[in-house]
PDB file of N, CA and C in Angstrom:
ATOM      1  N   UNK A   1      79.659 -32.141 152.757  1.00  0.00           N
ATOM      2  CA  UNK A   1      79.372 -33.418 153.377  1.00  0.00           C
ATOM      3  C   UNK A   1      77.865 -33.629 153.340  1.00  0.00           C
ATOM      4  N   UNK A   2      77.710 -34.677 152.548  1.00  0.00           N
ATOM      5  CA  UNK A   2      75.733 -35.198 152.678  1.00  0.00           C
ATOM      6  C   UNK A   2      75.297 -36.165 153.829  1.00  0.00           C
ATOM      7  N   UNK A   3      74.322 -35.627 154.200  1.00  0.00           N
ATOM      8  CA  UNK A   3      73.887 -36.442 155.138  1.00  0.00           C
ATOM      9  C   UNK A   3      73.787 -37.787 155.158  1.00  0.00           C
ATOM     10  N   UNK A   4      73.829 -38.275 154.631  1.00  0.00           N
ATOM     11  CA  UNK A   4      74.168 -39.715 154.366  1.00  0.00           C
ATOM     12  C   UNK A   4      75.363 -40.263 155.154  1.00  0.00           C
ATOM     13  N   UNK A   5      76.656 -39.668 154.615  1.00  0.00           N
ATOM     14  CA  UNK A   5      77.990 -39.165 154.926  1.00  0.00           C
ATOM     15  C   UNK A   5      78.252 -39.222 156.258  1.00  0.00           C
ATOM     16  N   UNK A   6      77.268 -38.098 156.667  1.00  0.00           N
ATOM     17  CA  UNK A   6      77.501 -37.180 158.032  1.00  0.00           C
ATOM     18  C   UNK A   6      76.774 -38.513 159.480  1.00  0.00           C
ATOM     19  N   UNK A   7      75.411 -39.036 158.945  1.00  0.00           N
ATOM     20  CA  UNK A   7      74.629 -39.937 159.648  1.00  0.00           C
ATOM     21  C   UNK A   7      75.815 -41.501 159.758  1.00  0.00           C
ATOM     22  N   UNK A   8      76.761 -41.602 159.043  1.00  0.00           N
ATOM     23  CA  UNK A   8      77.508 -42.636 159.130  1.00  0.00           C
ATOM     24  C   UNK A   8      78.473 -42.823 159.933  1.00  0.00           C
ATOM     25  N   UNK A   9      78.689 -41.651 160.187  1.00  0.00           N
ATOM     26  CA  UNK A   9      79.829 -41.078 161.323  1.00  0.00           C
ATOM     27  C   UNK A   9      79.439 -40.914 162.168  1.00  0.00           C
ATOM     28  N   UNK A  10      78.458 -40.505 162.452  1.00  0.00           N
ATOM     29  CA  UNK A  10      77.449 -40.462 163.977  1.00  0.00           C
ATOM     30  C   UNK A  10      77.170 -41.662 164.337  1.00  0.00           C
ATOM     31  N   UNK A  11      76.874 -42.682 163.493  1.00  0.00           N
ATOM     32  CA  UNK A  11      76.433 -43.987 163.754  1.00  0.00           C
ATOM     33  C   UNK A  11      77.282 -44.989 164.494  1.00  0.00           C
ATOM     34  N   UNK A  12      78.784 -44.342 163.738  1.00  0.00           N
ATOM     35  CA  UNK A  12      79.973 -45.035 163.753  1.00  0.00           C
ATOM     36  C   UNK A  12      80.720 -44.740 165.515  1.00  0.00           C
ATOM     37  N   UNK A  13      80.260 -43.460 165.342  1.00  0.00           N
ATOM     38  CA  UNK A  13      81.149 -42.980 166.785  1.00  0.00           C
ATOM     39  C   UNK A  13      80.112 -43.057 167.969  1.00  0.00           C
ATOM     40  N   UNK A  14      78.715 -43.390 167.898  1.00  0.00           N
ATOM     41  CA  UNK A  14      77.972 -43.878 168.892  1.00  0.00           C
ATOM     42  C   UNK A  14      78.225 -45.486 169.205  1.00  0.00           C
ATOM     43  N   UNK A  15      78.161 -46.509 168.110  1.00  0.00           N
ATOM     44  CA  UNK A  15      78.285 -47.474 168.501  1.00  0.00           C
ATOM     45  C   UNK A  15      80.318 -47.379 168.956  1.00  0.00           C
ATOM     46  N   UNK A  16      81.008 -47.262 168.940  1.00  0.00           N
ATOM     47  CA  UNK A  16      82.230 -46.874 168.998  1.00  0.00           C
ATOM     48  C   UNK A  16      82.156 -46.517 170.605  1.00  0.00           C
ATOM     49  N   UNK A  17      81.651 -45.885 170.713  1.00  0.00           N
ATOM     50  CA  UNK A  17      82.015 -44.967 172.185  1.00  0.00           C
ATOM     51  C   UNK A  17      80.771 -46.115 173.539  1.00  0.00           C
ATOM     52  N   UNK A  18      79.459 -46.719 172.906  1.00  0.00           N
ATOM     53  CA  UNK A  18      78.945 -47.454 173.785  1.00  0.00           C
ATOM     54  C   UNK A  18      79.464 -48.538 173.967  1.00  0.00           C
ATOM     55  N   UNK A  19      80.245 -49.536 173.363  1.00  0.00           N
ATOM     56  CA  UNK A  19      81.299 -50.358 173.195  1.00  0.00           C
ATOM     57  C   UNK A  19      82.028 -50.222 174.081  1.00  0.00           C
ATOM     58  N   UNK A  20      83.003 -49.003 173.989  1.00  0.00           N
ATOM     59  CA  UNK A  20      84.228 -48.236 174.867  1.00  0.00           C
ATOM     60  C   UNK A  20      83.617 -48.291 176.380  1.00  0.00           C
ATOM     61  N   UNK A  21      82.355 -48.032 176.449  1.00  0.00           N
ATOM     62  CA  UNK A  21      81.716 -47.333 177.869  1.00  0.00           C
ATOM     63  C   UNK A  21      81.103 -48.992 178.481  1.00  0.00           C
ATOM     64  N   UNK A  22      81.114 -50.382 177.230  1.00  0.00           N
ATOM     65  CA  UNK A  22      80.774 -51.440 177.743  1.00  0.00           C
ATOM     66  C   UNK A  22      82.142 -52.068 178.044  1.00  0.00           C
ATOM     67  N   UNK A  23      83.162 -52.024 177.539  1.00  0.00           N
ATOM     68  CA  UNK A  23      84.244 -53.116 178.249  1.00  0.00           C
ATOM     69  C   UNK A  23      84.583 -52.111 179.262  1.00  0.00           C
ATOM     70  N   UNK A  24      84.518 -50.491 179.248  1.00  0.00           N
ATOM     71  CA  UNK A  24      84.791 -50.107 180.533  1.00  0.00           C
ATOM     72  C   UNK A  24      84.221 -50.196 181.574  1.00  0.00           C
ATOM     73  N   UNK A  25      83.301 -50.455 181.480  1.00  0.00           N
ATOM     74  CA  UNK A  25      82.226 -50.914 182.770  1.00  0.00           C
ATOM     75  C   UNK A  25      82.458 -52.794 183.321  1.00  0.00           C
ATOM     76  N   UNK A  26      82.717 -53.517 182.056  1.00  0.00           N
ATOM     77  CA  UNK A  26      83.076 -54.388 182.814  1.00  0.00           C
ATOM     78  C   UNK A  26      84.420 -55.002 183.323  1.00  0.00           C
ATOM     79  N   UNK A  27      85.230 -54.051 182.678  1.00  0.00           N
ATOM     80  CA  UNK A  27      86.661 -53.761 183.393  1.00  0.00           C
ATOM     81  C   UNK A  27      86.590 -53.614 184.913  1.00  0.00           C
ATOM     82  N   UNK A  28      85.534 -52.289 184.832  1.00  0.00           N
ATOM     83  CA  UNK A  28      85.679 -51.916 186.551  1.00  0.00           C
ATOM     84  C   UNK A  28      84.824 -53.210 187.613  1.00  0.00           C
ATOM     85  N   UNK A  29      84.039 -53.624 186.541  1.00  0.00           N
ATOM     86  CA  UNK A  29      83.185 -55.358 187.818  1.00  0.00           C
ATOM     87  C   UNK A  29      84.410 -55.909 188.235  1.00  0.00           C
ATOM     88  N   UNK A  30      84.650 -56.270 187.271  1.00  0.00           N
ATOM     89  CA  UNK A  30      85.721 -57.390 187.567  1.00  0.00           C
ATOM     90  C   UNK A  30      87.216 -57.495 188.216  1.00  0.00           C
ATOM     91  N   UNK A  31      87.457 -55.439 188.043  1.00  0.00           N
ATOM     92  CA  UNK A  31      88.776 -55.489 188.689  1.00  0.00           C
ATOM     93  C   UNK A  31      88.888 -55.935 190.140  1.00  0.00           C
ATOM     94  N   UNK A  32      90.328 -56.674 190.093  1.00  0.00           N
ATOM     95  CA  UNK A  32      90.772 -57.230 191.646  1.00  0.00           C
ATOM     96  C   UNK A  32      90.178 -56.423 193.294  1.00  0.00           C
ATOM     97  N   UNK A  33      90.659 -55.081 192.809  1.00  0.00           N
ATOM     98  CA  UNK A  33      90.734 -53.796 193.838  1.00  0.00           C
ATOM     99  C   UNK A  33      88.834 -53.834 194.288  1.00  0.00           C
ATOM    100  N   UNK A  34      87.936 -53.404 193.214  1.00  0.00           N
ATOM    101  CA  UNK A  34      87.051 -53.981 193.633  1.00  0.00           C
ATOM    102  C   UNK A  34      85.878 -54.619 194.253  1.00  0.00           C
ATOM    103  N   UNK A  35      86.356 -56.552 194.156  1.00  0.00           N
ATOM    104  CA  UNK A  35      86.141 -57.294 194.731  1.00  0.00           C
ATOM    105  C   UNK A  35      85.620 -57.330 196.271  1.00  0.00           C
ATOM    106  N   UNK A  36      85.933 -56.314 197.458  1.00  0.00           N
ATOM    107  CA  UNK A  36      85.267 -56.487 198.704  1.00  0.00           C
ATOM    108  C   UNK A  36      84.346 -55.553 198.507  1.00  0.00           C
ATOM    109  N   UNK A  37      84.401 -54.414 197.881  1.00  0.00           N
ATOM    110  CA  UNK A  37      83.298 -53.793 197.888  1.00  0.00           C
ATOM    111  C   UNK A  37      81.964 -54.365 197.348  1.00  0.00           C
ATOM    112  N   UNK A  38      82.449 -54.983 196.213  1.00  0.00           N
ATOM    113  CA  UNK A  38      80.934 -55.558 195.541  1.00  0.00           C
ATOM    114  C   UNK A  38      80.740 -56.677 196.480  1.00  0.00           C
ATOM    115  N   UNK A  39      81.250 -57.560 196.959  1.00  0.00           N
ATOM    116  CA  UNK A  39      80.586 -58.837 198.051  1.00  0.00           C
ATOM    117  C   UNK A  39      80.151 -58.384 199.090  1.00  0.00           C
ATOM    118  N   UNK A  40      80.426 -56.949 199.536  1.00  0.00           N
ATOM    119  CA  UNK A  40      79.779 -56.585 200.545  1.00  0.00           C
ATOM    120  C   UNK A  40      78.226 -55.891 200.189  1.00  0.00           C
ATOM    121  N   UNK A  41      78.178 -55.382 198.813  1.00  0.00           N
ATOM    122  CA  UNK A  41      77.275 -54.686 198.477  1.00  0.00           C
ATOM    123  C   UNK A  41      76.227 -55.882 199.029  1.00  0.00           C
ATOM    124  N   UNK A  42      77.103 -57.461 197.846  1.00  0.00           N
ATOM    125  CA  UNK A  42      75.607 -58.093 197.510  1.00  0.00           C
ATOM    126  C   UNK A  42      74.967 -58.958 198.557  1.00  0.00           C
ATOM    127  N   UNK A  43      75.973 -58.519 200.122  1.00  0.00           N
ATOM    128  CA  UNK A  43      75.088 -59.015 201.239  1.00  0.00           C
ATOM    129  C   UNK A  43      74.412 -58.233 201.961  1.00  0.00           C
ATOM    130  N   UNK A  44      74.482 -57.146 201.818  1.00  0.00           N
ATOM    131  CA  UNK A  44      73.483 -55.816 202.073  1.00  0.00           C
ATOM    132  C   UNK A  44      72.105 -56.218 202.200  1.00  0.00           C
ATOM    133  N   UNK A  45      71.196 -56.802 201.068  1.00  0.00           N
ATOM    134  CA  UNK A  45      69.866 -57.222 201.345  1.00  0.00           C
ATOM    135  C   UNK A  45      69.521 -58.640 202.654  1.00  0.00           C
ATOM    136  N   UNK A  46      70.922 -59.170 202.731  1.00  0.00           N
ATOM    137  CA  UNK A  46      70.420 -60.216 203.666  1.00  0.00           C
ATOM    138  C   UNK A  46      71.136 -60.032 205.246  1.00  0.00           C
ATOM    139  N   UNK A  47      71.358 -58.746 205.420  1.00  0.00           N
ATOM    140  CA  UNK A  47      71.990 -58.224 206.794  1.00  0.00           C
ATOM    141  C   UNK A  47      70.222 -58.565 207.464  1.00  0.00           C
ATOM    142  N   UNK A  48      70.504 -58.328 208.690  1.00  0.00           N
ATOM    143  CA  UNK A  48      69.443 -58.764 209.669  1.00  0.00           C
ATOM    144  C   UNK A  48      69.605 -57.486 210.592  1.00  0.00           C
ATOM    145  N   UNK A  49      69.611 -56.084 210.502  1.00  0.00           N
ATOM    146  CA  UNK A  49      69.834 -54.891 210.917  1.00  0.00           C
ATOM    147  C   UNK A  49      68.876 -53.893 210.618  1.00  0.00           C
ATOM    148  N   UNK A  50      67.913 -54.103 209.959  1.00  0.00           N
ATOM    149  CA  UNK A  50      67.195 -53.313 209.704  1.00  0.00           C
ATOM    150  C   UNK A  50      65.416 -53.046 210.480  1.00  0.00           C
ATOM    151  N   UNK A  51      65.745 -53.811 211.427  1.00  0.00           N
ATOM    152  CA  UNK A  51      64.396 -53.361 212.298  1.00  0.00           C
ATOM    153  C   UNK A  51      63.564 -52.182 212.489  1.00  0.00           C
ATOM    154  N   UNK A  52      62.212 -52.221 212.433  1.00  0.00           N
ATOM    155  CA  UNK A  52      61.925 -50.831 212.795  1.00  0.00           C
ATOM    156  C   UNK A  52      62.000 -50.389 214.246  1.00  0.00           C
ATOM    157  N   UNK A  53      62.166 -49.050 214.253  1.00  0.00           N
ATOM    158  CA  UNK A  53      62.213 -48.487 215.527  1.00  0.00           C
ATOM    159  C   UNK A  53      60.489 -48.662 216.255  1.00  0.00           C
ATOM    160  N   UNK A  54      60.603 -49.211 217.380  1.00  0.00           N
ATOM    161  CA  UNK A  54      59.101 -48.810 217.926  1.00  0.00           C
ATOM    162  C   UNK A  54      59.155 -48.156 218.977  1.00  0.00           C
TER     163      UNK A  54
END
């Protein structure tokens, strides 16, 4: 096997597998189940709880 060969298959199964690891990631945004966790995340910065102690 020449490197040529060998670099094509590496090429092939990196873009292949970051692909795989991108609709799986936005599989998991979007699944139903979810949904309360991330709306709760994205009100996290505007809670009004974070006072300092004096």
């Amino acid at each position: 096997m020449s490197y040529d060969v060998f670099a094509h298959f590496v090429k092939m199964g990196g873009t292949v597998f970051f692909t795989g690891f991108f609709v799986l990631t936005i599989i998991y945004a979007l699944w139903p189940k979810n949904k309360a966790r991330f709306e709760r995340a994205a009100q996290l910065p505007l809670l009004d709880d974070d006072h300092p102690e004096v």
